[in-house]
Protein backbone atom coordinates (compact mmCIF):
# COMPACT_ATOMS: atom_id res chain seq x y z
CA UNK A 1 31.47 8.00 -9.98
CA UNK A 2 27.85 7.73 -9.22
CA UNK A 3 26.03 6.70 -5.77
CA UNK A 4 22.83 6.40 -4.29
CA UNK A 5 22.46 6.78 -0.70
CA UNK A 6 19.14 5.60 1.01
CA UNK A 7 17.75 6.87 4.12
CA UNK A 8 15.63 5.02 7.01
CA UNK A 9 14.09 6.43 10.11
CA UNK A 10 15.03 9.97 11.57
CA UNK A 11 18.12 10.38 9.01
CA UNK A 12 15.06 10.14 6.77
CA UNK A 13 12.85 12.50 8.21
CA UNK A 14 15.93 14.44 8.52
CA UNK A 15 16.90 14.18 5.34
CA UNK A 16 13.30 15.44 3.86
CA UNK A 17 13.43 12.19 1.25
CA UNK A 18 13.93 8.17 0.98
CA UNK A 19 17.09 8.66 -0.92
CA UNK A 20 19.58 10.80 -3.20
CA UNK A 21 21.68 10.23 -5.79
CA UNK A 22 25.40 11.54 -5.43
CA UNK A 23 26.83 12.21 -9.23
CA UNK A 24 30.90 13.55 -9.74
CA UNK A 25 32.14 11.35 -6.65
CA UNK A 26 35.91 10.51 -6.94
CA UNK A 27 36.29 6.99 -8.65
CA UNK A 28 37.67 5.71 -5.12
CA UNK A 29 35.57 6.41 -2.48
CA UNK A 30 35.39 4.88 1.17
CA UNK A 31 32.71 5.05 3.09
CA UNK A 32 33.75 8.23 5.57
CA UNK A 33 34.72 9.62 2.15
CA UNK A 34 30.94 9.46 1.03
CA UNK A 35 29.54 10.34 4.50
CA UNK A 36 31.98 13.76 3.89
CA UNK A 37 30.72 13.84 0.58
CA UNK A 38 26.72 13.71 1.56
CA UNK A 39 27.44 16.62 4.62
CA UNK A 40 28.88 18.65 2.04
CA UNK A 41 25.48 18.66 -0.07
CA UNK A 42 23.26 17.82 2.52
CA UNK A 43 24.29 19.34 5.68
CA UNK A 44 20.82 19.31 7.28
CA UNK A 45 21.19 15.62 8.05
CA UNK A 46 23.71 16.49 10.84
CA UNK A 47 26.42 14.67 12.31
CA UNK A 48 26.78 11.20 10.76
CA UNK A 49 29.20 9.51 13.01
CA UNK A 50 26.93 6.76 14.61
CA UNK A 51 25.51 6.49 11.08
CA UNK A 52 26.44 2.63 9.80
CA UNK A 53 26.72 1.66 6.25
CA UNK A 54 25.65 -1.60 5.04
CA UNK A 55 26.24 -2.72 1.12
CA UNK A 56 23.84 -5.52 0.18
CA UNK A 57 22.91 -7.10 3.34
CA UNK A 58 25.91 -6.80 5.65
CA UNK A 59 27.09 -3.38 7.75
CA UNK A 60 30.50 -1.95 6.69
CA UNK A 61 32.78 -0.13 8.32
CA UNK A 62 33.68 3.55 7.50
CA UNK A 63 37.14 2.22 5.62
CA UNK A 64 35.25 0.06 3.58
CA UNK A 65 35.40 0.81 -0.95
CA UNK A 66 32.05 1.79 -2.08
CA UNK A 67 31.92 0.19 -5.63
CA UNK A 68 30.53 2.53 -8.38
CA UNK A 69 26.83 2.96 -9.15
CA UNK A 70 26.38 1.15 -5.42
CA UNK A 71 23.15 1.90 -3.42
CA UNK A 72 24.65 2.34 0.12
CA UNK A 73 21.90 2.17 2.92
CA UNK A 74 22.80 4.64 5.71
CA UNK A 75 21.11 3.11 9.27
CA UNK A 76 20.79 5.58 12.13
CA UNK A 77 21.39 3.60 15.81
CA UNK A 78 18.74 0.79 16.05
CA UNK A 79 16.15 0.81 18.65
CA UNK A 80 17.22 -2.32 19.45
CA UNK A 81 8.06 -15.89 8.24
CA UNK A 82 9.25 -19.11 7.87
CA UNK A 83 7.92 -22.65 8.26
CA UNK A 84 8.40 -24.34 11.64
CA UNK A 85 11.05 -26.57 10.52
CA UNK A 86 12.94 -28.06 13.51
CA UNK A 87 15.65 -27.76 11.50
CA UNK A 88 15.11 -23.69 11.28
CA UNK A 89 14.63 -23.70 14.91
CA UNK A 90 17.67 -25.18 15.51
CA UNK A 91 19.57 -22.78 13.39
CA UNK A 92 17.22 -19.99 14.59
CA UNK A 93 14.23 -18.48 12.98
CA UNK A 94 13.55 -14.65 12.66
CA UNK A 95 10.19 -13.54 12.33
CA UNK A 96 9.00 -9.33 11.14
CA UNK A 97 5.43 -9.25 11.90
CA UNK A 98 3.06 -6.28 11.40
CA UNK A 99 0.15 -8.10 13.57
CA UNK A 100 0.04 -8.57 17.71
CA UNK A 101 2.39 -11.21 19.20
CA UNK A 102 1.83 -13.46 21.02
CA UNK A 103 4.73 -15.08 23.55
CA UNK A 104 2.67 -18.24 24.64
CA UNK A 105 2.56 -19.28 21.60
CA UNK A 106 6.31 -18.36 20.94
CA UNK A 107 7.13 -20.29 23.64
CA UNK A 108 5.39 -23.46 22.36
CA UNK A 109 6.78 -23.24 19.29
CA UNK A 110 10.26 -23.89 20.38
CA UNK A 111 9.08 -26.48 22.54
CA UNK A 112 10.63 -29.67 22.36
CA UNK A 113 10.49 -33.17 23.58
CA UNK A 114 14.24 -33.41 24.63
CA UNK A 115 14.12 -29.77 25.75
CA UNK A 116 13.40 -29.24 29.44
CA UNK A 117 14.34 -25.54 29.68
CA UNK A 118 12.21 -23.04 28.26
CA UNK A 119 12.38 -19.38 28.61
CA UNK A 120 10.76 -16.44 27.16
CA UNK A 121 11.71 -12.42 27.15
CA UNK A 122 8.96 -10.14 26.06
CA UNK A 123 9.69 -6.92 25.80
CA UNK A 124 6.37 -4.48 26.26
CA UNK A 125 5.57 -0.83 25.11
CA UNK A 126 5.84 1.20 28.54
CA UNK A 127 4.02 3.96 29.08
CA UNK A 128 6.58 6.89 30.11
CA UNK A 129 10.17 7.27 28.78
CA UNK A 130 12.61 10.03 28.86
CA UNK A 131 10.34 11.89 31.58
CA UNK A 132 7.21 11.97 28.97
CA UNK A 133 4.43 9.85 28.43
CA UNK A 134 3.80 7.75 25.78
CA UNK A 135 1.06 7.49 23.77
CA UNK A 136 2.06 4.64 21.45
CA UNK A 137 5.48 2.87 19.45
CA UNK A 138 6.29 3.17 15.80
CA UNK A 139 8.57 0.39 14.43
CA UNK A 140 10.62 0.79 10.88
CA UNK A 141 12.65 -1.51 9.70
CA UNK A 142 14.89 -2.13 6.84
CA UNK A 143 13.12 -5.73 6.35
CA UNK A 144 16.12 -6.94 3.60
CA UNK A 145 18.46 -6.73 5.74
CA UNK A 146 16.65 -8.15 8.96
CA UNK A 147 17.25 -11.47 8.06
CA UNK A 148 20.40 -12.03 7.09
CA UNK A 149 21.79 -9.94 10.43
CA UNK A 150 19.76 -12.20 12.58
CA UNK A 151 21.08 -15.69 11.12
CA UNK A 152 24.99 -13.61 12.03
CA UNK A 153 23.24 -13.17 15.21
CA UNK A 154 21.82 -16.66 15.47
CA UNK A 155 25.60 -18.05 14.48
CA UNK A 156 27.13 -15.85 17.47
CA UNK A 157 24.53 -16.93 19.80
CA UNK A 158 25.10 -20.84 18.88
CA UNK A 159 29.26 -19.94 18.97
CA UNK A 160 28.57 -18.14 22.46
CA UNK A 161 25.75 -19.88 24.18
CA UNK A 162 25.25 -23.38 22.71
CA UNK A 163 26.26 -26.28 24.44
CA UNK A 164 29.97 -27.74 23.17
CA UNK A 165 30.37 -29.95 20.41
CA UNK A 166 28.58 -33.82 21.04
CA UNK A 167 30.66 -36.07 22.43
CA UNK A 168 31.29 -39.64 21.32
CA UNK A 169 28.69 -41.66 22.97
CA UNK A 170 26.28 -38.22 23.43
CA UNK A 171 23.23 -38.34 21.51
CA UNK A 172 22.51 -34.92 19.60
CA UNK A 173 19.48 -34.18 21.40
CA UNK A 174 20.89 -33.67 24.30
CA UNK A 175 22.59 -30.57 22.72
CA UNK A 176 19.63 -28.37 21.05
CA UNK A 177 19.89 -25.03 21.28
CA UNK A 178 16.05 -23.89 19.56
CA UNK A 179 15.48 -20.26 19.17
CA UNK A 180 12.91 -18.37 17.67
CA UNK A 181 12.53 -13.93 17.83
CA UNK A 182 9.62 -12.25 16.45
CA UNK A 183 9.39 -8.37 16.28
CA UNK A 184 6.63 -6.08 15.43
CA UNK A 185 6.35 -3.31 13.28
CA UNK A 186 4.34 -0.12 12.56
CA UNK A 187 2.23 1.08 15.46
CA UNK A 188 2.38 -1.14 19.08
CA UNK A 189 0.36 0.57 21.37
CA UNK A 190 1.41 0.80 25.66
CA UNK A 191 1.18 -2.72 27.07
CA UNK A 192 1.58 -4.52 23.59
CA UNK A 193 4.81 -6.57 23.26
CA UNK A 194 7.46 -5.72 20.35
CA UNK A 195 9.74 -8.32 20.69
CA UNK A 196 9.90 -12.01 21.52
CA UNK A 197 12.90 -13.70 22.38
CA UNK A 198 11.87 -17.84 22.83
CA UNK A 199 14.27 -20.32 23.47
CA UNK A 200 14.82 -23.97 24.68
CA UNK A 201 17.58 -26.17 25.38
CA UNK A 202 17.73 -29.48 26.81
CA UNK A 203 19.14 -27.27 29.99
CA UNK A 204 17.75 -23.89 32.19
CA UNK A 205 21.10 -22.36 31.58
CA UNK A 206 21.69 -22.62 28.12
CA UNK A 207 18.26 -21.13 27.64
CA UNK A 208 18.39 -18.32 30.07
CA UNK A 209 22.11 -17.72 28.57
CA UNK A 210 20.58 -17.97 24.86
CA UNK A 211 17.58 -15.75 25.26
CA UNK A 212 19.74 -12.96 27.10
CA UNK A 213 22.74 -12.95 24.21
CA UNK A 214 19.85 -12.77 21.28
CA UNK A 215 17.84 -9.79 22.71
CA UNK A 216 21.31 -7.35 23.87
CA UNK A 217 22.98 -8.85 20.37
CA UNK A 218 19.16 -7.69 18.30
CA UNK A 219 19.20 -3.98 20.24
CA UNK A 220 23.11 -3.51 19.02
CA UNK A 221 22.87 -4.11 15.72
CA UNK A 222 19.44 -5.32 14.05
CA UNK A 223 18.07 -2.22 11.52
CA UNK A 224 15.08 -1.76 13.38
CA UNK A 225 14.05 1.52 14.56
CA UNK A 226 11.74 2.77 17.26
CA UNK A 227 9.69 5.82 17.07
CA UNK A 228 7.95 7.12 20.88
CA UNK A 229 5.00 9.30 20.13
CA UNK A 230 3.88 11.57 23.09
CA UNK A 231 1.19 13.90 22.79
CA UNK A 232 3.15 16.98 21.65
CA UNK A 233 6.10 15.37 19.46
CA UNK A 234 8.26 12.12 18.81
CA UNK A 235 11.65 11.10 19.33
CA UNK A 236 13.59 7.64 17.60
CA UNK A 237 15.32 6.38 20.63
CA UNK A 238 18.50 6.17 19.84
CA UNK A 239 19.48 9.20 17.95
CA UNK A 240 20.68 10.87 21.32
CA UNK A 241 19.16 12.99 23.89
């Protein structure tokens, strides 16, 4: 069986190369299987245990099949456009952008007449980390899959978060959840923001609920990574010390 196996981020730079191609692989194959497989040949990309698979568009576990002639995407641990439709609001819009954010304007965006709660998280470049100081971010991401794992995240936040079902007599506005992350990539320089979590809801805590679930729920698991730069190397946060 044949295999390609794509790269992102440090296992990248690691790596030396975007991607390889894995020819005489067993005709089953799980995923550990082909992680054992790629060591074997490649054993400067080092331990690949917090290394997650995803086929298509959705992660897979290490017991998963890996069909032949599949591209698997190997993601090291994540750093943690669309019209304004309300209707995409209300579902949850997802937003890559390579230019400055700007929350304000976020925030407005999810505004709503029926909505009296209205919150905001912006999360900012800061200027020292791991005892260094930082000269600047660098954001990859895997923009394919972005998408689709924040619309699983936008379902879980609704399933968690939103308001119960309406109620016979209850009028639907009175149970909007709207929702709207942005995040940057390439360079964000200290001070800049990288991420913007907006949400309103006809209530304060559905919204401050909401806007907490989406940004811990985005750090776990969206493939976005983060490069710090300091003067004399860089390090992607979370591949370890």
């Amino acid at each position: 069986m044949r295999c390609r196996v794509e790269f992102f981020a440090g296992l990248r730079e690691r790596a030396g190369t975007d991607d390889v191609v894995l020819d005489d692989l067993p005709d089953t194959l799980s995923v550990a299987q082909l992680k054992a497989a790629l060591l074997e040949r490649h054993p400067e990309l080092g331990s690949l245990d917090a290394v997650r698979a995803v086929l298509g568009t959705a992660y897979v576990g290490d017991d998963a099949a890996v069909p032949a002639d599949a591209t698997v995407h190997l993601l090291p641990p994540v750093s943690g456009g669309a019209p304004d439709a309300d209707e995409r609001l209300e579902a949850g819009l997802f937003e890559l952008s390579a230019d400055a954010l700007d929350p304000g304007a976020a925030l407005a965006r999810v505004g709503h007449p029926s909505c009296g709660g209205n919150v905001v998280f912006t999360g900012t470049t800061r200027a020292r980390n791991r005892d260094q100081a930082v000269e600047r971010l660098d954001y990859e991401a895997f923009e394919r899959m972005c998408g689709p794992e924040m619309e699983r995240i936008f379902a879980r936040c609704v399933a968690a978060c939103g308001p119960p079902a309406v109620e016979p007599g209850e009028a639907p506005s009175e149970r909007l959840l709207r929702m709207l992350v942005q995040h940057r990539t390439g360079v964000v320089e200290v001070g800049e923001p990288s991420v913007v979590v907006a949400v309103a809801s006809p209530h304060r805590d559905a919204a401050f609920v909401a806007a907490r679930f989406l940004i811990d729920a985005l750090k776990e698991s969206l493939p976005v990574w983060k490069k710090e730069c300091y003067a004399d190397g860089h390090h992607w946060v979370g591949e370890g010390s």
